[in-house]
PDB file of N, CA and C in Angstrom:
ATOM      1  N   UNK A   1      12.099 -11.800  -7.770  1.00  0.00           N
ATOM      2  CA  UNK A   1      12.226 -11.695  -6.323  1.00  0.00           C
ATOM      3  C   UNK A   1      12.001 -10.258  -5.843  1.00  0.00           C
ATOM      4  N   UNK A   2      12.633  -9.557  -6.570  1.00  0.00           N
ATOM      5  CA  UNK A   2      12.310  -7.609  -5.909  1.00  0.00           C
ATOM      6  C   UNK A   2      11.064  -7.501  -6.222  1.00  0.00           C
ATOM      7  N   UNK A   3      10.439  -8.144  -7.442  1.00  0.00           N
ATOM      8  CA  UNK A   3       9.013  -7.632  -8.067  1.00  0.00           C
ATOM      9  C   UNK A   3       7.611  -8.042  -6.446  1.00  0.00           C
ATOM     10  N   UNK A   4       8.419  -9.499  -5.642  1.00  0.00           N
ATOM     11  CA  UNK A   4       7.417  -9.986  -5.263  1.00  0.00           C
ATOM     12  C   UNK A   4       7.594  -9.232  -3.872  1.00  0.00           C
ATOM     13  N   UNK A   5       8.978  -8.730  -3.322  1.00  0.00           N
ATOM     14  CA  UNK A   5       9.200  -8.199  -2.123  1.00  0.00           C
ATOM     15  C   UNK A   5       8.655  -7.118  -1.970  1.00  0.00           C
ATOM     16  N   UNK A   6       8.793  -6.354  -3.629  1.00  0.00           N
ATOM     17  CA  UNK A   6       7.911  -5.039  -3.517  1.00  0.00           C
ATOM     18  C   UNK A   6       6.259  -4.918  -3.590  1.00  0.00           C
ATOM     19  N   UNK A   7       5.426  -6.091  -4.153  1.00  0.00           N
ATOM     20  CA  UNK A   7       4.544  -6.451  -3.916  1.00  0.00           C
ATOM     21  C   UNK A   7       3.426  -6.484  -2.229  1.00  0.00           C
ATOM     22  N   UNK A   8       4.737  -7.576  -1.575  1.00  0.00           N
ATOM     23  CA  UNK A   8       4.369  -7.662  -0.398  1.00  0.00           C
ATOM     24  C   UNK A   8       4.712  -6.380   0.956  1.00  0.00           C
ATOM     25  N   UNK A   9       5.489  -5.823   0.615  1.00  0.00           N
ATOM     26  CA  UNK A   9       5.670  -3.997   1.023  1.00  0.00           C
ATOM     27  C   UNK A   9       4.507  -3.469   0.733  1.00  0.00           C
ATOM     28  N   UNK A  10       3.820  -3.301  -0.379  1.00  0.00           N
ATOM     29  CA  UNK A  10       2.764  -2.993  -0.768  1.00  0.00           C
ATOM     30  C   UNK A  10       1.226  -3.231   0.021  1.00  0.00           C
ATOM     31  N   UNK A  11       1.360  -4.440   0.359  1.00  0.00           N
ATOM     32  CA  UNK A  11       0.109  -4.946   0.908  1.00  0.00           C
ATOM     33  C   UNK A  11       0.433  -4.639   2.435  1.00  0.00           C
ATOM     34  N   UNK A  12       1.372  -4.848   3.006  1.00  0.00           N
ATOM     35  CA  UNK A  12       2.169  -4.453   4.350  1.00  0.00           C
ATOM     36  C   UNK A  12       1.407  -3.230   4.762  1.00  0.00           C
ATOM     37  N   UNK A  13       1.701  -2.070   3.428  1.00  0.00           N
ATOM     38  CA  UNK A  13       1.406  -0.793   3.508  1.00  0.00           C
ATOM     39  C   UNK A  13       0.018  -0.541   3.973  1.00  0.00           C
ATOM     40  N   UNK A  14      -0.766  -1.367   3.020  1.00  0.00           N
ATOM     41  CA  UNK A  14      -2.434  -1.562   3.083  1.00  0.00           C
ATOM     42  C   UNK A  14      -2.546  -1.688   4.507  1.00  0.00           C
ATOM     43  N   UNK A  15      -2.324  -2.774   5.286  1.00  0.00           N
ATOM     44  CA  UNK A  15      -2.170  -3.586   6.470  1.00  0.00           C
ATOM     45  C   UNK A  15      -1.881  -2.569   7.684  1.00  0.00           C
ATOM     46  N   UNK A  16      -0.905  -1.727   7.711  1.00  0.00           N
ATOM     47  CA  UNK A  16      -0.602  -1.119   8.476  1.00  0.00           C
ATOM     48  C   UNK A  16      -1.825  -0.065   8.626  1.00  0.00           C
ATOM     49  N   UNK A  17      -1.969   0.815   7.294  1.00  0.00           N
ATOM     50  CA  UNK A  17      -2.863   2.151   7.110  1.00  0.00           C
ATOM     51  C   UNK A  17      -4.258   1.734   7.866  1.00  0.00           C
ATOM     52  N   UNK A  18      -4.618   0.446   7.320  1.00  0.00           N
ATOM     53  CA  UNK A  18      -5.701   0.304   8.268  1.00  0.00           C
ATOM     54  C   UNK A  18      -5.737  -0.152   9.106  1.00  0.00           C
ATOM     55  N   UNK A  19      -4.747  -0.590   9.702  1.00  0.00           N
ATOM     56  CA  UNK A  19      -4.556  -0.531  11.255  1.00  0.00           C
ATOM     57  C   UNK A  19      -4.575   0.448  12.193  1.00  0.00           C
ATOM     58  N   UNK A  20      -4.028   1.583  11.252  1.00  0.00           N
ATOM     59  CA  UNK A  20      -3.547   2.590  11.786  1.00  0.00           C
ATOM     60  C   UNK A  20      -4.899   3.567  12.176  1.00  0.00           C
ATOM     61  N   UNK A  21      -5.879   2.818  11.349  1.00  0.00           N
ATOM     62  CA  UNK A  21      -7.244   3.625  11.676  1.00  0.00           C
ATOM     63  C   UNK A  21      -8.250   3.008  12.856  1.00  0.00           C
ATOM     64  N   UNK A  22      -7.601   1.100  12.772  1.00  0.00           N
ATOM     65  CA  UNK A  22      -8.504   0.538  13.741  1.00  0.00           C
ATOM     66  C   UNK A  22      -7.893   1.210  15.116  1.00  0.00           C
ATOM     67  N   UNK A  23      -6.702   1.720  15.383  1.00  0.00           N
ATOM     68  CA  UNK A  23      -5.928   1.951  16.283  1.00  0.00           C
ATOM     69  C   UNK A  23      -6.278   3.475  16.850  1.00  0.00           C
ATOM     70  N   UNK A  24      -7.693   3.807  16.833  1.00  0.00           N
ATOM     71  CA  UNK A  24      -8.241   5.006  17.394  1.00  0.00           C
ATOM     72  C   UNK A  24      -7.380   6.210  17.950  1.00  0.00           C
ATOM     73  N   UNK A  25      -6.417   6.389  16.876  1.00  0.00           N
ATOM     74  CA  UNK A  25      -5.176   7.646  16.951  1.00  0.00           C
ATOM     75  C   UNK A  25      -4.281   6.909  17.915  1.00  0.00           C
ATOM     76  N   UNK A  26      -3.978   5.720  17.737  1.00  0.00           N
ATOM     77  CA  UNK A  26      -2.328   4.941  18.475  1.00  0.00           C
ATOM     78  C   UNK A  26      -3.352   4.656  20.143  1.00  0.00           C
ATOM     79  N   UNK A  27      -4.261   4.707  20.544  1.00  0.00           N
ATOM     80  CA  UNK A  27      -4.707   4.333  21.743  1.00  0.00           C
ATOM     81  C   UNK A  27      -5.214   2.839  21.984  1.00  0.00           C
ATOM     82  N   UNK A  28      -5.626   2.451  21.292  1.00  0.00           N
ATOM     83  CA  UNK A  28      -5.929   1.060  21.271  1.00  0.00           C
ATOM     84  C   UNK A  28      -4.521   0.070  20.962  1.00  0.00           C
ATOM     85  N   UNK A  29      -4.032  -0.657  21.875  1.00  0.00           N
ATOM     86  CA  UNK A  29      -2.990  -1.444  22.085  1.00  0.00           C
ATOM     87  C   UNK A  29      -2.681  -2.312  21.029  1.00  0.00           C
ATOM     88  N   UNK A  30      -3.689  -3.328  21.081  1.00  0.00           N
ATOM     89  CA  UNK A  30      -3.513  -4.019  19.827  1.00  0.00           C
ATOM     90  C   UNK A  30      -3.220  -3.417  18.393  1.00  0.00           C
ATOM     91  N   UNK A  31      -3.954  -2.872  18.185  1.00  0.00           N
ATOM     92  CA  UNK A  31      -4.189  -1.852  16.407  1.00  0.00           C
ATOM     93  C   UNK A  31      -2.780  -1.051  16.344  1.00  0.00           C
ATOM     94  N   UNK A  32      -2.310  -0.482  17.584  1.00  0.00           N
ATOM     95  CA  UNK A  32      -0.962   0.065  17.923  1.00  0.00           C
ATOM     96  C   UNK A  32       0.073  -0.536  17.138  1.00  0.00           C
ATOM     97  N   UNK A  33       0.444  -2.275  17.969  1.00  0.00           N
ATOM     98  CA  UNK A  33       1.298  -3.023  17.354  1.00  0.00           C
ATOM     99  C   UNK A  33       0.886  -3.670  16.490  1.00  0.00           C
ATOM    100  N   UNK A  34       0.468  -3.700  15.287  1.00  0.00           N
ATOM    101  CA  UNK A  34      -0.151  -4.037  14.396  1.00  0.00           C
ATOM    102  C   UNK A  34       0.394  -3.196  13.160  1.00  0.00           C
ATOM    103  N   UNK A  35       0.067  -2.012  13.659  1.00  0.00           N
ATOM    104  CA  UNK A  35       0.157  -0.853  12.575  1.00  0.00           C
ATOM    105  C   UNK A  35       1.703  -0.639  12.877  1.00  0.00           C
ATOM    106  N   UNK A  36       2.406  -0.314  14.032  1.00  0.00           N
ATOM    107  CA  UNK A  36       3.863  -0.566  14.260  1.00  0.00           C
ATOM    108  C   UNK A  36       4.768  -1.855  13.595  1.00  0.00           C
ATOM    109  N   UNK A  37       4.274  -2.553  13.713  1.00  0.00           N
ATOM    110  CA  UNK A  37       4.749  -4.410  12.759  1.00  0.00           C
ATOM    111  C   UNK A  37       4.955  -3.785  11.441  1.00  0.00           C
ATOM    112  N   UNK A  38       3.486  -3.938  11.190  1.00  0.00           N
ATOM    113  CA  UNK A  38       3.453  -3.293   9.811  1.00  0.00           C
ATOM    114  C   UNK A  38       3.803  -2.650   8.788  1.00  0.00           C
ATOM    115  N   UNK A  39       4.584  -1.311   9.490  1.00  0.00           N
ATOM    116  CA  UNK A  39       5.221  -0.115   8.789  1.00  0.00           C
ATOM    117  C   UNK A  39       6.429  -0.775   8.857  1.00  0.00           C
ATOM    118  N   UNK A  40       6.902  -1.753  10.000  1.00  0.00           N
ATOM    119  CA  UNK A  40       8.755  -2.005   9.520  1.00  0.00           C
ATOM    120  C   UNK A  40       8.186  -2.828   8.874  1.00  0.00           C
ATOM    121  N   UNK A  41       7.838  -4.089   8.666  1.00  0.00           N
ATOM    122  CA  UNK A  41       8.200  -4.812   8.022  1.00  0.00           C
ATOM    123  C   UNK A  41       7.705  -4.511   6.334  1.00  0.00           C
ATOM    124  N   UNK A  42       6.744  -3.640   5.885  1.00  0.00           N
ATOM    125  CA  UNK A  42       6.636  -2.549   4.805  1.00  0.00           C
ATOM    126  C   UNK A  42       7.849  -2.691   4.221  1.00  0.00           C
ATOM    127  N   UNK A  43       8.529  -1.268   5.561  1.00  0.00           N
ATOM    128  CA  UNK A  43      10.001  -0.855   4.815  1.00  0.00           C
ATOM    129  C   UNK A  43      11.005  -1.929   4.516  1.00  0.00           C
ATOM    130  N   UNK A  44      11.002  -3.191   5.354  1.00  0.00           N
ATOM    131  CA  UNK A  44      12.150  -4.070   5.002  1.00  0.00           C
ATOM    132  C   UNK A  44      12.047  -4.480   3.845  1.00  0.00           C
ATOM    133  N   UNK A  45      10.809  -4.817   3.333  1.00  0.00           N
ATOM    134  CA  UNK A  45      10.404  -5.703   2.130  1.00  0.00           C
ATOM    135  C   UNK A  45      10.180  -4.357   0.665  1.00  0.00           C
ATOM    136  N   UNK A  46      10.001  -3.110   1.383  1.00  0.00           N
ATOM    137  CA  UNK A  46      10.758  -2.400   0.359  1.00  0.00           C
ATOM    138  C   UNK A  46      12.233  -1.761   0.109  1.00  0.00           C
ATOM    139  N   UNK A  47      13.153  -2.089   1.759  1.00  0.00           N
ATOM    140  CA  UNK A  47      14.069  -1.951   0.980  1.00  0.00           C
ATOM    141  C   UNK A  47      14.886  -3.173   0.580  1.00  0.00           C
ATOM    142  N   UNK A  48      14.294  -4.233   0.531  1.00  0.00           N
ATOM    143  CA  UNK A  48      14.881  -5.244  -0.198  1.00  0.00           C
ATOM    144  C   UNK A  48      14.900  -5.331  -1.833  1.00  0.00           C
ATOM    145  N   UNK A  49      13.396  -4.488  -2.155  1.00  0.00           N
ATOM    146  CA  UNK A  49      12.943  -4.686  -3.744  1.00  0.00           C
ATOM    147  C   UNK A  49      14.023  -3.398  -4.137  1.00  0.00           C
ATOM    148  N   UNK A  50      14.481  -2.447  -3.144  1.00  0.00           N
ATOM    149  CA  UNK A  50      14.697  -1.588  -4.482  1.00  0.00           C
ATOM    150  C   UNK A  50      16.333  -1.959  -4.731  1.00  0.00           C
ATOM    151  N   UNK A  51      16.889  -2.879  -3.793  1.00  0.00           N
ATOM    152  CA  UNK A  51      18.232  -3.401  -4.079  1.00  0.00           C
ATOM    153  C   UNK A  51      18.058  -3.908  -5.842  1.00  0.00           C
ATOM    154  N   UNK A  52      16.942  -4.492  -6.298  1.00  0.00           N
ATOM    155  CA  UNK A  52      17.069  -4.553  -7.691  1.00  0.00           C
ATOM    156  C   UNK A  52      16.238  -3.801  -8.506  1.00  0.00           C
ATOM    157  N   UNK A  53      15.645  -2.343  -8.229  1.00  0.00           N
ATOM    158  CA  UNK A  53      14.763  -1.877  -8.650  1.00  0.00           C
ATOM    159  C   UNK A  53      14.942  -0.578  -8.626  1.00  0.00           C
ATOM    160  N   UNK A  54      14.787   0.075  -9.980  1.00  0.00           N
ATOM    161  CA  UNK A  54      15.184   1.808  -9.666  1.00  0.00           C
ATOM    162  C   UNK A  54      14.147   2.488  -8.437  1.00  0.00           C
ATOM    163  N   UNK A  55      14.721   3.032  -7.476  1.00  0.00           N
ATOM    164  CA  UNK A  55      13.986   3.913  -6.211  1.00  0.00           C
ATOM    165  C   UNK A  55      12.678   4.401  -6.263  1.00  0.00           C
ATOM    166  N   UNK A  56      12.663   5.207  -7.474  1.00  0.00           N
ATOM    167  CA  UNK A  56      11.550   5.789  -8.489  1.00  0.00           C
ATOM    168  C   UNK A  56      10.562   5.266  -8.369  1.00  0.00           C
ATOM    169  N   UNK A  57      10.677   3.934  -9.796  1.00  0.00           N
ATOM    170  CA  UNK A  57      10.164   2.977  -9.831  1.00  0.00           C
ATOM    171  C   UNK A  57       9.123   1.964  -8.442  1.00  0.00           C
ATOM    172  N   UNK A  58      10.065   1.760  -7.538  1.00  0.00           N
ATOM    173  CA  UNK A  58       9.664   0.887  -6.746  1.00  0.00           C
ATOM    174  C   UNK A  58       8.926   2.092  -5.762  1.00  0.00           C
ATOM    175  N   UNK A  59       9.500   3.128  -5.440  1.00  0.00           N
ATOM    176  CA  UNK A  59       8.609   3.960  -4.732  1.00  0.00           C
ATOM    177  C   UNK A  59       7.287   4.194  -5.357  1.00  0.00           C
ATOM    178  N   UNK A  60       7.228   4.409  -6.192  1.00  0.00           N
ATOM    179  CA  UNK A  60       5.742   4.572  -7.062  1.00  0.00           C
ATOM    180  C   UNK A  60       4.849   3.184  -6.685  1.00  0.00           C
ATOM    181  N   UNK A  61       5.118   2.853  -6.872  1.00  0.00           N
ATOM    182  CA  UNK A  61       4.097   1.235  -6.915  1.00  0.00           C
ATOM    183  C   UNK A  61       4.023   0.818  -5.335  1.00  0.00           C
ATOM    184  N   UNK A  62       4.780   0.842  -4.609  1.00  0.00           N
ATOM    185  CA  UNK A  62       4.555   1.076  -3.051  1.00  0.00           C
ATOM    186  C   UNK A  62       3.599   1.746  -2.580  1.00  0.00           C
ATOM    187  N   UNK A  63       3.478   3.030  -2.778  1.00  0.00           N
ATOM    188  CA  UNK A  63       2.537   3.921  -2.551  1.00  0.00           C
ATOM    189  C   UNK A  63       1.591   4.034  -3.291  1.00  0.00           C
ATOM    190  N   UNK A  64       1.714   3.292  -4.587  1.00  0.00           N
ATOM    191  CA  UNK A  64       0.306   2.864  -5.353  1.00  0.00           C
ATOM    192  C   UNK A  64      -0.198   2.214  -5.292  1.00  0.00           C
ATOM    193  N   UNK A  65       0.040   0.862  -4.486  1.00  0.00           N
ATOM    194  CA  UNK A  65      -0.491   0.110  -3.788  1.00  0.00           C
ATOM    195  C   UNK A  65      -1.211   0.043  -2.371  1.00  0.00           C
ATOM    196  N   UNK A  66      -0.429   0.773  -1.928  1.00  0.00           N
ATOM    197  CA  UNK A  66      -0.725   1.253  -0.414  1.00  0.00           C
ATOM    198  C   UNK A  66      -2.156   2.118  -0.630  1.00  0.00           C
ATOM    199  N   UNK A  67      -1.876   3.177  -1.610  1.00  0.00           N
ATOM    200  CA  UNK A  67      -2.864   4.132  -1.613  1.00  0.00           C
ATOM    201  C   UNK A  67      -4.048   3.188  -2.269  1.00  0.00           C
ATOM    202  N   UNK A  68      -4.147   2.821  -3.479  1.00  0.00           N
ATOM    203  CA  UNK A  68      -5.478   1.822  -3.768  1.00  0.00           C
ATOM    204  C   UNK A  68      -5.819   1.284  -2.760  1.00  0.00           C
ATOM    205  N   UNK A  69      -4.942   0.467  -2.285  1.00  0.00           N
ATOM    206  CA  UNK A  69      -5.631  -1.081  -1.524  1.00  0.00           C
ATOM    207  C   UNK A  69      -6.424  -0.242  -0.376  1.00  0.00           C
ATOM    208  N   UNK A  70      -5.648   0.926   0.382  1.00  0.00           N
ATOM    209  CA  UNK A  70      -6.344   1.365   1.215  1.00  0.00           C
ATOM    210  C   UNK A  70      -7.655   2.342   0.764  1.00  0.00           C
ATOM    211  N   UNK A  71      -7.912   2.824   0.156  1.00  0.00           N
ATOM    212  CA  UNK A  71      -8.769   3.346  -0.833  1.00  0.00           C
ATOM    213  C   UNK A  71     -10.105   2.427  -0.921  1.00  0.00           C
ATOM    214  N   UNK A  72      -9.420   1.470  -1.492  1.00  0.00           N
ATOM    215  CA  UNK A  72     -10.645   0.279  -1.581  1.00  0.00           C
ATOM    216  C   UNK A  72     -11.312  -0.187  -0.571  1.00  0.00           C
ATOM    217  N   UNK A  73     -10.342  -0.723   0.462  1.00  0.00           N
ATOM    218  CA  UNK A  73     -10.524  -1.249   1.912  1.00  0.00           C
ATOM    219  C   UNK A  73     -11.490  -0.385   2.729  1.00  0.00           C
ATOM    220  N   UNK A  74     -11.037   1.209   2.636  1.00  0.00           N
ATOM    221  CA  UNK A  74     -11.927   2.086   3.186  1.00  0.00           C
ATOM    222  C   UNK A  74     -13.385   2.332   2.747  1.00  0.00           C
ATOM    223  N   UNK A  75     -13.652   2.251   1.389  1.00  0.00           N
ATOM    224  CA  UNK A  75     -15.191   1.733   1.205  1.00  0.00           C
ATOM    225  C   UNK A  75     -15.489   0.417   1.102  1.00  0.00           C
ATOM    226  N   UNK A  76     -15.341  -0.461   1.986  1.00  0.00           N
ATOM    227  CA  UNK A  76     -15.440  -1.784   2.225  1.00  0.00           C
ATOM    228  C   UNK A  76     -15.845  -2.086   3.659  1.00  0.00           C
ATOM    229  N   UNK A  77     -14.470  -1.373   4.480  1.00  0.00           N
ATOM    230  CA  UNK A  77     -14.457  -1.470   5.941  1.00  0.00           C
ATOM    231  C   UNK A  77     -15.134  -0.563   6.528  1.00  0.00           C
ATOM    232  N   UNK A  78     -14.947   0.899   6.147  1.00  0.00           N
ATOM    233  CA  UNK A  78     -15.686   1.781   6.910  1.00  0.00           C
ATOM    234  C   UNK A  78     -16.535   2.812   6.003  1.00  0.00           C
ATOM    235  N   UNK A  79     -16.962   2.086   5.091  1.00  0.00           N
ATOM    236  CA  UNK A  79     -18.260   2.629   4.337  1.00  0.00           C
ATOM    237  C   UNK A  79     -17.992   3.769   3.903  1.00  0.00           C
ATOM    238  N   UNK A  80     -16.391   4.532   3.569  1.00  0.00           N
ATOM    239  CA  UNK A  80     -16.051   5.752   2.978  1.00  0.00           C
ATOM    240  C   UNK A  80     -16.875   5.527   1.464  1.00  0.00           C
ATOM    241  N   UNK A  81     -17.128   6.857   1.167  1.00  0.00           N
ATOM    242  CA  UNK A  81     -17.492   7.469  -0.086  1.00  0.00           C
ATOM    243  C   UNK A  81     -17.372   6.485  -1.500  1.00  0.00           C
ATOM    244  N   UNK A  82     -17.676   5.579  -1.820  1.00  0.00           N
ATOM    245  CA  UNK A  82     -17.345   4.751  -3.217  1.00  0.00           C
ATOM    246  C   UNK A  82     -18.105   4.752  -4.491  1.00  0.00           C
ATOM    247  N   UNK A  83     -18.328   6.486  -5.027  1.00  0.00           N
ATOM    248  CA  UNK A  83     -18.847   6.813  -5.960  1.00  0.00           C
ATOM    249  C   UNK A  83     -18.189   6.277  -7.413  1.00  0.00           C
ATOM    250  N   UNK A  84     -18.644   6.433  -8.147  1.00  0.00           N
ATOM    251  CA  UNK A  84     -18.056   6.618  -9.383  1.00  0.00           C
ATOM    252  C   UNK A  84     -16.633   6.831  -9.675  1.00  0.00           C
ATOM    253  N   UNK A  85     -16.703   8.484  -9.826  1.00  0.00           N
ATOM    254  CA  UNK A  85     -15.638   8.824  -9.894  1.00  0.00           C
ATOM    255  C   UNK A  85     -14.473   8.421  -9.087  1.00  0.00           C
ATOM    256  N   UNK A  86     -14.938   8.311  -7.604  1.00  0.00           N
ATOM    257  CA  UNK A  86     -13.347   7.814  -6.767  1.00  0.00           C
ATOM    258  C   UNK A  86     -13.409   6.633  -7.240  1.00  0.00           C
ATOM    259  N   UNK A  87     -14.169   5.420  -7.639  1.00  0.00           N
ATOM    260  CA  UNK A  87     -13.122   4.348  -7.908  1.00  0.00           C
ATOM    261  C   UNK A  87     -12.752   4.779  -9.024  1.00  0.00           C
ATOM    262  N   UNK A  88     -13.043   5.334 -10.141  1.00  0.00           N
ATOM    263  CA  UNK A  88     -12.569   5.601 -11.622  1.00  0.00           C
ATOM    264  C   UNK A  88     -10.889   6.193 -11.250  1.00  0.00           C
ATOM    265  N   UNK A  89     -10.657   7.204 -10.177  1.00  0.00           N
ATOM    266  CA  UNK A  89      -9.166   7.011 -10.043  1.00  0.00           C
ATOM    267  C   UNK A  89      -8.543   6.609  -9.081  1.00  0.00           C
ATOM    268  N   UNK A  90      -8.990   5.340  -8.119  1.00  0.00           N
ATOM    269  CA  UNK A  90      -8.441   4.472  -8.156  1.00  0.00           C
ATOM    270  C   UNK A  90      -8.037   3.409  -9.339  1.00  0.00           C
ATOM    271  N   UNK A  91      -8.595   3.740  -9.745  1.00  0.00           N
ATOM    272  CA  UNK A  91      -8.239   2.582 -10.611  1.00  0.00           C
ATOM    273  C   UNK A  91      -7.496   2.983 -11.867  1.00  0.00           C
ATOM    274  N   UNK A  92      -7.462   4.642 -11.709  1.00  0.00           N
ATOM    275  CA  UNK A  92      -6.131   4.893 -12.760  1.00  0.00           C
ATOM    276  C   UNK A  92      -4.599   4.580 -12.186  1.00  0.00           C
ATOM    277  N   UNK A  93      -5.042   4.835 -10.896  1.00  0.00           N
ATOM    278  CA  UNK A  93      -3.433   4.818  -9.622  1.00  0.00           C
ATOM    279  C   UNK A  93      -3.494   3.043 -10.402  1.00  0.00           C
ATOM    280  N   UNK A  94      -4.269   2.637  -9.644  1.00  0.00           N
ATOM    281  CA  UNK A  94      -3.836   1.014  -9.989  1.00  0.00           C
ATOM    282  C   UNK A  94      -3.694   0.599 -11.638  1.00  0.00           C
ATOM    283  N   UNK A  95      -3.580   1.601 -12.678  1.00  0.00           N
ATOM    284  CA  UNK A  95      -3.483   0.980 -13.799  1.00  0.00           C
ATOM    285  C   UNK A  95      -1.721   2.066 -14.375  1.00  0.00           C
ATOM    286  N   UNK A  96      -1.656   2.779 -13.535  1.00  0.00           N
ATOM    287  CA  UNK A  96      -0.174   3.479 -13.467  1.00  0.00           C
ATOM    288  C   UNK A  96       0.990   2.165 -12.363  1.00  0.00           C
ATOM    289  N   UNK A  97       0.269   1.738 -11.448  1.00  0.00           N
ATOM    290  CA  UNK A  97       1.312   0.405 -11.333  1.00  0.00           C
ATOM    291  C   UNK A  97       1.597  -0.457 -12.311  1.00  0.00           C
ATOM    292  N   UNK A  98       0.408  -1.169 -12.800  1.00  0.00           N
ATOM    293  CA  UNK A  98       0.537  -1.860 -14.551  1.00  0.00           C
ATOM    294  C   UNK A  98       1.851  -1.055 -15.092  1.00  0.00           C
ATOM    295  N   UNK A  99       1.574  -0.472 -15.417  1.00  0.00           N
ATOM    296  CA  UNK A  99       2.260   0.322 -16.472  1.00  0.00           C
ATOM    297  C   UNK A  99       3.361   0.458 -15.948  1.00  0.00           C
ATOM    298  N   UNK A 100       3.659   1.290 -14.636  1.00  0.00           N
ATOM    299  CA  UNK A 100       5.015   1.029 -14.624  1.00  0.00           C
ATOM    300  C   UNK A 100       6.116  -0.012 -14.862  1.00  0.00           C
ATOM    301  N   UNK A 101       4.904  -1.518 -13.908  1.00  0.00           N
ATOM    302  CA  UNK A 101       5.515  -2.493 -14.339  1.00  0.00           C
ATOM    303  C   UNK A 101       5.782  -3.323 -15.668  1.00  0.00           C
ATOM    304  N   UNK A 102       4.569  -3.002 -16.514  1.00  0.00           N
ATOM    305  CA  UNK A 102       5.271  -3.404 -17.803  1.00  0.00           C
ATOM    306  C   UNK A 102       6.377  -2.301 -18.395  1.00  0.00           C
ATOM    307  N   UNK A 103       6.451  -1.274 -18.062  1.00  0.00           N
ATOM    308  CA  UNK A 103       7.566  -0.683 -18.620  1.00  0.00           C
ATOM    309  C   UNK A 103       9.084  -0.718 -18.199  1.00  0.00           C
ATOM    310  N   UNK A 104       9.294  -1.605 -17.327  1.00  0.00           N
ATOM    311  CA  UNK A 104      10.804  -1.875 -16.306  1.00  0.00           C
ATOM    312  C   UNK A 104      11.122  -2.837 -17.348  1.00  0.00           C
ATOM    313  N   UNK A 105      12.416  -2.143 -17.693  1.00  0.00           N
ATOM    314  CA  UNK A 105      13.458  -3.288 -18.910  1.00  0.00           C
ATOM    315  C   UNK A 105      13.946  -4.208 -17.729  1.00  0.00           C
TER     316      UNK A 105
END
């Protein structure tokens, strides 16, 4: 249950960040409350995971999620930079979530 709350915090995170870009610096109304939704309901669903999850832990993978997904999304959605090398560390960020998570006793 924390694994999946912190999961969905995660994608929240994604959700918001690029909202936060469709939202032409908070001026566009819609993208506004979107990216506002977003960031609470983020935090609720992370601070639900870390009720069973060391802080650490669950903070890392929050923001390693957040940071990939948006990473990815951004050479997808708005045609940022998707050389080589930047996905090569994305995809170390996303293989340090792995890992954290197989390493939680």
């Amino acid at each position: 249950m924390h694994w999946l709350s912190l999961l969905i915090a995660g994608l929240l995170e994604i959700a918001w960040a690029i909202g936060l870009k469709l939202s032409e610096g908070l001026t566009n109304l819609k993208w506004t409350i979107v990216t506002i939704v977003g960031m609470l309901l983020s935090f609720v669903f992370l601070s639900i995971s870390v009720k069973g999850l060391p802080i650490g832990t669950a903070y890392a993978v929050w923001t390693g999620i957040g940071a990939a997904g948006t990473a990815f999304l951004g050479i997808i959605l708005f045609h940022e930079p998707g050389n080589m090398l930047r996905l090569f560390f994305i995809m170390l960020i996303i293989i340090g979530i792995i890992g954290l998570r197989l390493t939680f006793k």
